[in-house]
C-alpha atoms as a PDB file:
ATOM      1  CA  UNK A   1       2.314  33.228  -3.641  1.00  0.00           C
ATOM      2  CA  UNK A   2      -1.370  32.010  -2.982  1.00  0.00           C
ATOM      3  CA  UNK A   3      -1.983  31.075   0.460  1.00  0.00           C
ATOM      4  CA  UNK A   4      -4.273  27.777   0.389  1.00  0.00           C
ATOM      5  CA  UNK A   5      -7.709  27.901   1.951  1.00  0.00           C
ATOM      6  CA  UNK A   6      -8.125  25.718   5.140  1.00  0.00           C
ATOM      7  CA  UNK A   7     -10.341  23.464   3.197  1.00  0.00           C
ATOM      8  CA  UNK A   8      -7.685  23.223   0.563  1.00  0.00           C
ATOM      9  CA  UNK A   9      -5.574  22.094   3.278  1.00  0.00           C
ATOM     10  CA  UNK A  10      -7.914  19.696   5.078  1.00  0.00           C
ATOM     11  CA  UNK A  11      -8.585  18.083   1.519  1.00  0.00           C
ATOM     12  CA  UNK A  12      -4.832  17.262   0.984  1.00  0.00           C
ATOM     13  CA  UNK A  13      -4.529  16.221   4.303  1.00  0.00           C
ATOM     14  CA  UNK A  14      -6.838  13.611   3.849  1.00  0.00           C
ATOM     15  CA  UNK A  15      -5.901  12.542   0.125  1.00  0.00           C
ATOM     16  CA  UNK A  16      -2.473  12.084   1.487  1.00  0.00           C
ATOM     17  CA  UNK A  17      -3.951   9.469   3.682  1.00  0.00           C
ATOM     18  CA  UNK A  18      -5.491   7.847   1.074  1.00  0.00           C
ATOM     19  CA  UNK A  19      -2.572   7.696  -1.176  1.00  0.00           C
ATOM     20  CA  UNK A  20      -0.053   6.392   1.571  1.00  0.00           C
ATOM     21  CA  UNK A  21      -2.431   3.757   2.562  1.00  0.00           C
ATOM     22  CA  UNK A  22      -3.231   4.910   5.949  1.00  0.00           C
ATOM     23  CA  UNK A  23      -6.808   4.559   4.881  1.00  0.00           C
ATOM     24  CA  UNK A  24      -8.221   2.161   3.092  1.00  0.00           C
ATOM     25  CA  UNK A  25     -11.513   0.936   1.014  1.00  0.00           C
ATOM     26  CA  UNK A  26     -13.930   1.140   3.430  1.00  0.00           C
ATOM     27  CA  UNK A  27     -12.708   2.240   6.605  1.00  0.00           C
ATOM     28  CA  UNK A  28     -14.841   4.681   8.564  1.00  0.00           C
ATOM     29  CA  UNK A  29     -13.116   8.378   8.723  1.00  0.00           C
ATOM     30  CA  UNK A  30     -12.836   9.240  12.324  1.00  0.00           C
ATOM     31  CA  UNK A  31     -15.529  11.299  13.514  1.00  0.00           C
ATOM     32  CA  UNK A  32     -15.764  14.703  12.731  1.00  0.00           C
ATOM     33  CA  UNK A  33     -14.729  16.882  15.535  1.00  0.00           C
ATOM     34  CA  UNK A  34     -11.819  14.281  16.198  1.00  0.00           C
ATOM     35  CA  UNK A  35     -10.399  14.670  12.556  1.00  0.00           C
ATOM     36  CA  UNK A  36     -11.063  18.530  12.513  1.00  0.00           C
ATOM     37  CA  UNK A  37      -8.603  19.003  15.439  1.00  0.00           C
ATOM     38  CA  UNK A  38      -6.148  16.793  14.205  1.00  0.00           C
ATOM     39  CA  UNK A  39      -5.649  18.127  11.044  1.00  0.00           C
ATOM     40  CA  UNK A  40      -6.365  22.080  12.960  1.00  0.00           C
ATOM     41  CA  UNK A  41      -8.684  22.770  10.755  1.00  0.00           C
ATOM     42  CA  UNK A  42     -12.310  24.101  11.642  1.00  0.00           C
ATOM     43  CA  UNK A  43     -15.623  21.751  11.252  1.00  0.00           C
ATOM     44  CA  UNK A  44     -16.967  23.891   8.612  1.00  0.00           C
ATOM     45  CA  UNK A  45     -13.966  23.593   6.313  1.00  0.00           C
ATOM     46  CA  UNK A  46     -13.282  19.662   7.164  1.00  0.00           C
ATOM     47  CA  UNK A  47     -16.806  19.017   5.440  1.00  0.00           C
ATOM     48  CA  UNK A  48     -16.229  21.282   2.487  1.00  0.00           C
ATOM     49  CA  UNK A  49     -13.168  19.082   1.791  1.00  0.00           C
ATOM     50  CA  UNK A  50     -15.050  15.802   2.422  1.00  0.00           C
ATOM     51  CA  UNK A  51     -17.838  17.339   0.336  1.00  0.00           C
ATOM     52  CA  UNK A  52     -15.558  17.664  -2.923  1.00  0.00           C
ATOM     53  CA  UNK A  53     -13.724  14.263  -2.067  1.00  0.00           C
ATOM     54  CA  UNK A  54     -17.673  12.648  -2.026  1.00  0.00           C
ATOM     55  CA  UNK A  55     -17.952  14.263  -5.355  1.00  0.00           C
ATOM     56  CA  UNK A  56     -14.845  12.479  -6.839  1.00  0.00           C
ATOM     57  CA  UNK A  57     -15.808   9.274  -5.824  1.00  0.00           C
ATOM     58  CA  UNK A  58     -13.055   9.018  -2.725  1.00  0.00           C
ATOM     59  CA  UNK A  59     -15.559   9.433   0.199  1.00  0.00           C
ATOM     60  CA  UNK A  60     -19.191   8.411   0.697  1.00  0.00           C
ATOM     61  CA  UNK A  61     -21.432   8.716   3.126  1.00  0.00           C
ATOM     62  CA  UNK A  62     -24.058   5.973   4.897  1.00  0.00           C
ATOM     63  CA  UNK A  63     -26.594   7.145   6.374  1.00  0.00           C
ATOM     64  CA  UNK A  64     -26.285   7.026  10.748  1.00  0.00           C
ATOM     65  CA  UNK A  65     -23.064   5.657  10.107  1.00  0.00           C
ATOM     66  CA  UNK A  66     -20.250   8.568   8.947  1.00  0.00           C
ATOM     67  CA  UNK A  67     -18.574   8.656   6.220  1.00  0.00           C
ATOM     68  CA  UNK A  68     -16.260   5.952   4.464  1.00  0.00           C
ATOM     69  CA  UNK A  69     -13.418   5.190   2.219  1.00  0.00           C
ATOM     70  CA  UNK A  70     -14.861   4.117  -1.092  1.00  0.00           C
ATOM     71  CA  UNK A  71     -12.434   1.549  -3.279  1.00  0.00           C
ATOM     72  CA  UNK A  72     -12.518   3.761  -6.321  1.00  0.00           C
ATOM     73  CA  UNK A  73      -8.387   4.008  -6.053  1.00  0.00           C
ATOM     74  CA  UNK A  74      -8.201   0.292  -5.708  1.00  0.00           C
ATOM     75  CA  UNK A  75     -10.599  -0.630  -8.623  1.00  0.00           C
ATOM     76  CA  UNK A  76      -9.072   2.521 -11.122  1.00  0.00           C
ATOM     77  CA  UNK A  77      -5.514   0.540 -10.712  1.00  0.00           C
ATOM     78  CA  UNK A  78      -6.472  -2.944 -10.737  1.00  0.00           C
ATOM     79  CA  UNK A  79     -10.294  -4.029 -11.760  1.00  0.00           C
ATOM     80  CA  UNK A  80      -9.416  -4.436 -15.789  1.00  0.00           C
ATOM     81  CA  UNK A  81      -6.010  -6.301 -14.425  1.00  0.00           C
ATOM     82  CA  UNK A  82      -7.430  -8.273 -12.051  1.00  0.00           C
ATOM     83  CA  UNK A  83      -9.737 -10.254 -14.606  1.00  0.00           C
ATOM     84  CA  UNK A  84      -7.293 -10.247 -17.541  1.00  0.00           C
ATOM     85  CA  UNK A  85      -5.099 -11.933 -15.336  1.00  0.00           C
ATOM     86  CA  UNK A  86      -7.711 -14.602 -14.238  1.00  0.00           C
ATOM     87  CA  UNK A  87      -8.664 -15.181 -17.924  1.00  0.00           C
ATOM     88  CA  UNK A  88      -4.583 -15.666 -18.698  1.00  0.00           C
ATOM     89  CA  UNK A  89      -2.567 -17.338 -16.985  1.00  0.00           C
ATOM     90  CA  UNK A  90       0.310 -15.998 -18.847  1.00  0.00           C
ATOM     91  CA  UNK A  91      -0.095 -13.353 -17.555  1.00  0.00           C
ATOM     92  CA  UNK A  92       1.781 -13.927 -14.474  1.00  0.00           C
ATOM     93  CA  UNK A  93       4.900 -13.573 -16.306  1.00  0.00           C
ATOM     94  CA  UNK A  94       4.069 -10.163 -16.770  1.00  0.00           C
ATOM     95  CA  UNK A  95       3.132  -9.456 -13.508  1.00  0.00           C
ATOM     96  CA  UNK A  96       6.363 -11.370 -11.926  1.00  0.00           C
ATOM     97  CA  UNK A  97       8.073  -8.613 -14.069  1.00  0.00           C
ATOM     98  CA  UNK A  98       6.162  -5.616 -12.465  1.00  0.00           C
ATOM     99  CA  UNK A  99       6.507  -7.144  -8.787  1.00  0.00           C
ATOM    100  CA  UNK A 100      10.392  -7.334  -9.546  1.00  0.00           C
ATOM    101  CA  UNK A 101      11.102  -4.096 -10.605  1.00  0.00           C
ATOM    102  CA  UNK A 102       8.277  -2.850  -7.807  1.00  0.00           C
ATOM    103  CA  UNK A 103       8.925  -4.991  -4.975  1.00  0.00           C
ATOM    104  CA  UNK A 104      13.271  -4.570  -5.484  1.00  0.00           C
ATOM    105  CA  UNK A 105      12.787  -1.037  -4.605  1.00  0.00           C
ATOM    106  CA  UNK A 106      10.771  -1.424  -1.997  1.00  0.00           C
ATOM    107  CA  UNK A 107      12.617  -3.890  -0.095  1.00  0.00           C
ATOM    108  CA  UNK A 108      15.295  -1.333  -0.455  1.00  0.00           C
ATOM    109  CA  UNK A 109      13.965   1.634   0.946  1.00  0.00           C
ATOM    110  CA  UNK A 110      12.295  -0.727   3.663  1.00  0.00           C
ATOM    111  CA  UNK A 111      15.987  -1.805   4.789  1.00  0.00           C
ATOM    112  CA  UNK A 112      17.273   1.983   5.305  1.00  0.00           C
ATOM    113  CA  UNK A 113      13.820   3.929   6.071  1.00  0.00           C
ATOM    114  CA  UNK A 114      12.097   0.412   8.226  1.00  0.00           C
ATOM    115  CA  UNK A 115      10.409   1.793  11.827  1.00  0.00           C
ATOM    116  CA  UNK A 116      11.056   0.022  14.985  1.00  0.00           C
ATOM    117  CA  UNK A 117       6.819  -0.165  14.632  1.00  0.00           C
ATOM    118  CA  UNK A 118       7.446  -1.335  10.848  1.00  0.00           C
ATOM    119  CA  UNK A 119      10.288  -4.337  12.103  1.00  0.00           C
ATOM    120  CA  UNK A 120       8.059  -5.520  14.687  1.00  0.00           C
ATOM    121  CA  UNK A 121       5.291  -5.742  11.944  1.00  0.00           C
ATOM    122  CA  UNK A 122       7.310  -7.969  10.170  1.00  0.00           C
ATOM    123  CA  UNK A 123       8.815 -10.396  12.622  1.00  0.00           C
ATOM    124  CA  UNK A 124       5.309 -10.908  13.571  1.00  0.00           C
ATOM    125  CA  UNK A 125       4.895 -12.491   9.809  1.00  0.00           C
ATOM    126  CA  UNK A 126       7.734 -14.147   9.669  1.00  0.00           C
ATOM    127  CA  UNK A 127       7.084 -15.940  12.335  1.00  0.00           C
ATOM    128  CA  UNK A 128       3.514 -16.222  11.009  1.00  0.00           C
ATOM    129  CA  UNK A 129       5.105 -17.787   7.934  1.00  0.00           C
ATOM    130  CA  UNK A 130       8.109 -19.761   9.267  1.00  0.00           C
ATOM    131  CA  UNK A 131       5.070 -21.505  11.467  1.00  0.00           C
ATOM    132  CA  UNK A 132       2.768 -22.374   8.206  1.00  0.00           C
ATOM    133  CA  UNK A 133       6.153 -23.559   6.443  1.00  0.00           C
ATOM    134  CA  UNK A 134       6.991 -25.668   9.472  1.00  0.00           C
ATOM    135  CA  UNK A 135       2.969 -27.280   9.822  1.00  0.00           C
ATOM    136  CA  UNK A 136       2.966 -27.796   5.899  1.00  0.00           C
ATOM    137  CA  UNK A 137       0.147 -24.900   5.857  1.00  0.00           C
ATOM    138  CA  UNK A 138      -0.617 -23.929   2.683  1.00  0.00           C
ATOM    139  CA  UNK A 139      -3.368 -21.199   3.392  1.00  0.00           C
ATOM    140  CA  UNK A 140      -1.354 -19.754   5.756  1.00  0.00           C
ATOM    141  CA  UNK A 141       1.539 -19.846   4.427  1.00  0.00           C
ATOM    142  CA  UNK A 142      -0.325 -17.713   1.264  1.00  0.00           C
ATOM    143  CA  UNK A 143      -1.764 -15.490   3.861  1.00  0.00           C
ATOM    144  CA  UNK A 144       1.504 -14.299   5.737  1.00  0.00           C
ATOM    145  CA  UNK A 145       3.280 -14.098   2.115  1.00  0.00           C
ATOM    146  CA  UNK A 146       1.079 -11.533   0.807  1.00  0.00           C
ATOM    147  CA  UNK A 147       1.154  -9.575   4.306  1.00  0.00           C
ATOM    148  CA  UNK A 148       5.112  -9.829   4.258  1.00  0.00           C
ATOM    149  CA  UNK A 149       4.824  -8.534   0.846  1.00  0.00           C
ATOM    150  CA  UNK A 150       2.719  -5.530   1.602  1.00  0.00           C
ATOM    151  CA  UNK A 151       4.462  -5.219   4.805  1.00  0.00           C
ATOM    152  CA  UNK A 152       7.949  -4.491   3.448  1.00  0.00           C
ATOM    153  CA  UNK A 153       5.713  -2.011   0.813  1.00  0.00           C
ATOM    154  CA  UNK A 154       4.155   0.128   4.224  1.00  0.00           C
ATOM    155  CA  UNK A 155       7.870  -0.144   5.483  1.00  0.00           C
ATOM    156  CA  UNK A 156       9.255   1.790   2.750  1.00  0.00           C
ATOM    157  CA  UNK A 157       7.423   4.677   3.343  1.00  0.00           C
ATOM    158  CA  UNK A 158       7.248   5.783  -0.173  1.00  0.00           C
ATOM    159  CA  UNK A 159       4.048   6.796  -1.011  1.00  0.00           C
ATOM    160  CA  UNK A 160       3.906   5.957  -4.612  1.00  0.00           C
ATOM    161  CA  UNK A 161       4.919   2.438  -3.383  1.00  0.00           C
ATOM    162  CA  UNK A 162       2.418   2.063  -0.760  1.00  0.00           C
ATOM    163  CA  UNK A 163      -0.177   3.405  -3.289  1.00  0.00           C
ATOM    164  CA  UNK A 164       0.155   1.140  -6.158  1.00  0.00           C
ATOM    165  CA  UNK A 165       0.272  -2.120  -3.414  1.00  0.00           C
ATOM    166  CA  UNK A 166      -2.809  -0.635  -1.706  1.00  0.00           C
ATOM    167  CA  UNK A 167      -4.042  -0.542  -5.610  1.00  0.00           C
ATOM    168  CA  UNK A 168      -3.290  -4.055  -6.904  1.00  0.00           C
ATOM    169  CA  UNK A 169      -3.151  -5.826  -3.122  1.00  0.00           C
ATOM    170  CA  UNK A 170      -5.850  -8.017  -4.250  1.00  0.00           C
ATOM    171  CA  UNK A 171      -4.459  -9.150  -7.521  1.00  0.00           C
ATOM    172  CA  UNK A 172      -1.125  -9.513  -6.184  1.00  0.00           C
ATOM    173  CA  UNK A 173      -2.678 -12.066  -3.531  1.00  0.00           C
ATOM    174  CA  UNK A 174      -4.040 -13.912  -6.124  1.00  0.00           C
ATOM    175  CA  UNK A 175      -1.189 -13.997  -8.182  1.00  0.00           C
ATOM    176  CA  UNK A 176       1.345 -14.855  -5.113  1.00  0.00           C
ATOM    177  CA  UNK A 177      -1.583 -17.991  -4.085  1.00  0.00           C
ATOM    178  CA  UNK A 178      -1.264 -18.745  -7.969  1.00  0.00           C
ATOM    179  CA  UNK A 179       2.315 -18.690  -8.049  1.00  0.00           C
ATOM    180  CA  UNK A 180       2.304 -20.900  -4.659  1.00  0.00           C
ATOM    181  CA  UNK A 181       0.074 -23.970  -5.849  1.00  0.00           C
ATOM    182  CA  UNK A 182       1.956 -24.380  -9.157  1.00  0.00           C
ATOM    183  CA  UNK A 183       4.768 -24.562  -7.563  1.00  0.00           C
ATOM    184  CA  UNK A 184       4.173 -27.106  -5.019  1.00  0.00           C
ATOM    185  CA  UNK A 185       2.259 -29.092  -7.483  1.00  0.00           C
ATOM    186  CA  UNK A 186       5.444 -29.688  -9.419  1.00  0.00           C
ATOM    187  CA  UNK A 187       7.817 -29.497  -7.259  1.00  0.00           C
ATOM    188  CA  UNK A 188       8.218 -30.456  -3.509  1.00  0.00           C
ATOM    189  CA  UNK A 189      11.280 -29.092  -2.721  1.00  0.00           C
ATOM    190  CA  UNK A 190       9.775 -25.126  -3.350  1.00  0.00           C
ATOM    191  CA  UNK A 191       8.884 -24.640  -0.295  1.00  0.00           C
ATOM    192  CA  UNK A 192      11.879 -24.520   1.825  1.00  0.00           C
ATOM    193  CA  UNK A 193      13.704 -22.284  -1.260  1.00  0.00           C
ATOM    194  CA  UNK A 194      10.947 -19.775  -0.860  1.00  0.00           C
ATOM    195  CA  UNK A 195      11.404 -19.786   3.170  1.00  0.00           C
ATOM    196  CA  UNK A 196      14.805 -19.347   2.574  1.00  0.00           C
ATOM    197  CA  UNK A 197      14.544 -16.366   0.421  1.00  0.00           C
ATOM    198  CA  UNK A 198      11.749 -14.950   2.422  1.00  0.00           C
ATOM    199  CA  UNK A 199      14.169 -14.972   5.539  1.00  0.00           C
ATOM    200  CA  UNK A 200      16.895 -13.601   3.764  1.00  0.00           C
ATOM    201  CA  UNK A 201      14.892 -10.585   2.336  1.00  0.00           C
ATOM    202  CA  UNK A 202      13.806 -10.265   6.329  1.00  0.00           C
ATOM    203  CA  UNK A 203      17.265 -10.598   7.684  1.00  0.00           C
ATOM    204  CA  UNK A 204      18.652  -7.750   4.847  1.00  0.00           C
ATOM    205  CA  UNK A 205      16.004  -5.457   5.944  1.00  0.00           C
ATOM    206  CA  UNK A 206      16.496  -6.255   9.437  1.00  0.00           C
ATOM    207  CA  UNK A 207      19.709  -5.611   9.175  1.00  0.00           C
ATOM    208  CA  UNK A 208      19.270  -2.199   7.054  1.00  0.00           C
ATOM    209  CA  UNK A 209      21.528  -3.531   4.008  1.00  0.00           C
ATOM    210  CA  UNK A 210      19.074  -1.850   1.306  1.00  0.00           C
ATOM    211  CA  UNK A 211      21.582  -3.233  -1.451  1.00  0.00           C
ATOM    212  CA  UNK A 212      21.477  -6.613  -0.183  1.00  0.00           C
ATOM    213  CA  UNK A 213      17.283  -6.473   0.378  1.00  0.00           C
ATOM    214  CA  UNK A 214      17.120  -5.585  -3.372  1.00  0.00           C
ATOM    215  CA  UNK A 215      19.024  -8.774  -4.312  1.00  0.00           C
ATOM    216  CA  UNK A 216      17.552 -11.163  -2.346  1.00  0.00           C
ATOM    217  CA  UNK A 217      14.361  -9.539  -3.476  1.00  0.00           C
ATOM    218  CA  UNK A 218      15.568  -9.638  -6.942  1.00  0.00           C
ATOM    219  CA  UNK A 219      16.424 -13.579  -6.200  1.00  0.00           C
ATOM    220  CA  UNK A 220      13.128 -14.473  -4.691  1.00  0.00           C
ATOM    221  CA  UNK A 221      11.075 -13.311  -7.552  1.00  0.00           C
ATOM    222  CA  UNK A 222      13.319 -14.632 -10.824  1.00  0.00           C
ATOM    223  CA  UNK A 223      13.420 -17.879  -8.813  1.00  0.00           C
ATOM    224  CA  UNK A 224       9.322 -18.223  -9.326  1.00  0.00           C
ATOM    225  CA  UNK A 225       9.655 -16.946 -12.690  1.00  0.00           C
ATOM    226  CA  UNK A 226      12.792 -19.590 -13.712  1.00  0.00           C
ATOM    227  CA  UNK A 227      10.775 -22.525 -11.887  1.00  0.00           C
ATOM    228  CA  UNK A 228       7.228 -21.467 -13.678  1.00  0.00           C
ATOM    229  CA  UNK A 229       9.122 -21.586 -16.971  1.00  0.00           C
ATOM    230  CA  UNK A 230      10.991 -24.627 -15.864  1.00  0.00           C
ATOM    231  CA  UNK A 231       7.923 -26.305 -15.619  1.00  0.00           C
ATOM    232  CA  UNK A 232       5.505 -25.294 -18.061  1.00  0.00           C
ATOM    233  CA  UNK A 233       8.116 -26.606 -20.298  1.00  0.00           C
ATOM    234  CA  UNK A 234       8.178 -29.642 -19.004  1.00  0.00           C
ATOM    235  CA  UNK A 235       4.331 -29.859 -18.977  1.00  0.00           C
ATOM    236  CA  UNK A 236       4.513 -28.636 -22.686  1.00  0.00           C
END
């Protein structure tokens, strides 16, 4: 069996944080001799494996300033998405289908693999959202859906999850603020079904029923996909 070099170990060390999440586009890695000694490896081979992440695109250095996370994961996953789905509204349809299948299974693993750190992340949305319900908020009410969204994702701790939220985080924002607006538009009772799903997904994860956190996942998202059909019949 090869043994792997140091820098072959520093480099996955840091990929791994990419991947997971832990750092994203255009954070500032923590400074050299810090880093070296937490991943025990020596100066020397910490910049050999930042060297050959620079040359893949995943790193870059500013001048006087260190080196940074660039948002070449982020863009490879969702830059041709991002505008198709801007251009089509259809789209969304789609995408509601990817979220469900996504977004099911994370819930899931959030309710049996969920930190004490990741449950405190959330109540502090929830009660972010439950107060932009309450004050008729719409911006923040889009703002702590998205973060409850790619809370429950961190929460999993699945790295392939984590990795393709970190990837299409943006898009998905878009399309949950999308999904939002039509539905109040045509509807005023949407809101308080969404806050009820929203705290029922919280309460099953809470709670660490991962069965019951994929259905009321599965719930929240083929209720916006029956209501956008609902209605763009009815605006047909």
């Amino acid at each position: 069996m090869v043994q792997r070099s140091m820098v072959d170990v520093a480099q996955r060390a840091i990929e791994a944080r990419l991947i997971d999440g832990s750092w994203t586009a255009g954070m500032r890695l923590p400074a050299e001799r810090v880093l070296a000694e937490s991943l025990a490896v020596s100066r020397g081979s910490l910049r050999e494996a930042i060297s050959r992440l620079k040359e893949r695109g995943l790193l870059s250095s500013r001048q006087g300033s260190g080196v940074f996370v660039t948002n070449l994961l982020q863009t490879t996953v969702s830059s041709p998405w991002q505008q198709l789905v801007a251009d089509h509204p259809d789209l969304r349809f789609d995408t509601l289908e990817f979220r469900r299948e996504l977004e099911a299974a994370t819930a899931q693993y959030a309710a049996m693999r969920a930190s004490k750190a990741d449950l405190k992340m959330l109540k502090e949305i929830m009660v972010r959202l439950n107060d932009a319900y309450e004050a008729g908020d719409k911006p923040g009410e889009r703002r702590a859906d998205a973060d409850f969204h790619e809370a429950i994702s961190i929460a999993s701790h699945n790295s392939m999850f984590r990795f393709l939220h970190v990837g299409i985080i943006r898009m998905l924002r878009e399309h949950i603020a999308l999904n939002i607006n039509e539905l109040e538009e045509r509807s005023s009772g949407s809101s308080g079904r969404l806050r009820q799903q929203h705290n029922a997904i919280w309460d099953a994860i809470r709670e660490g029923k991962p069965d019951l956190a994929r259905s009321e996942m599965f719930k929240h998202i083929d209720f916006t996909r029956v209501e956008l059909e609902r209605r763009d019949k009815i605006g047909a």
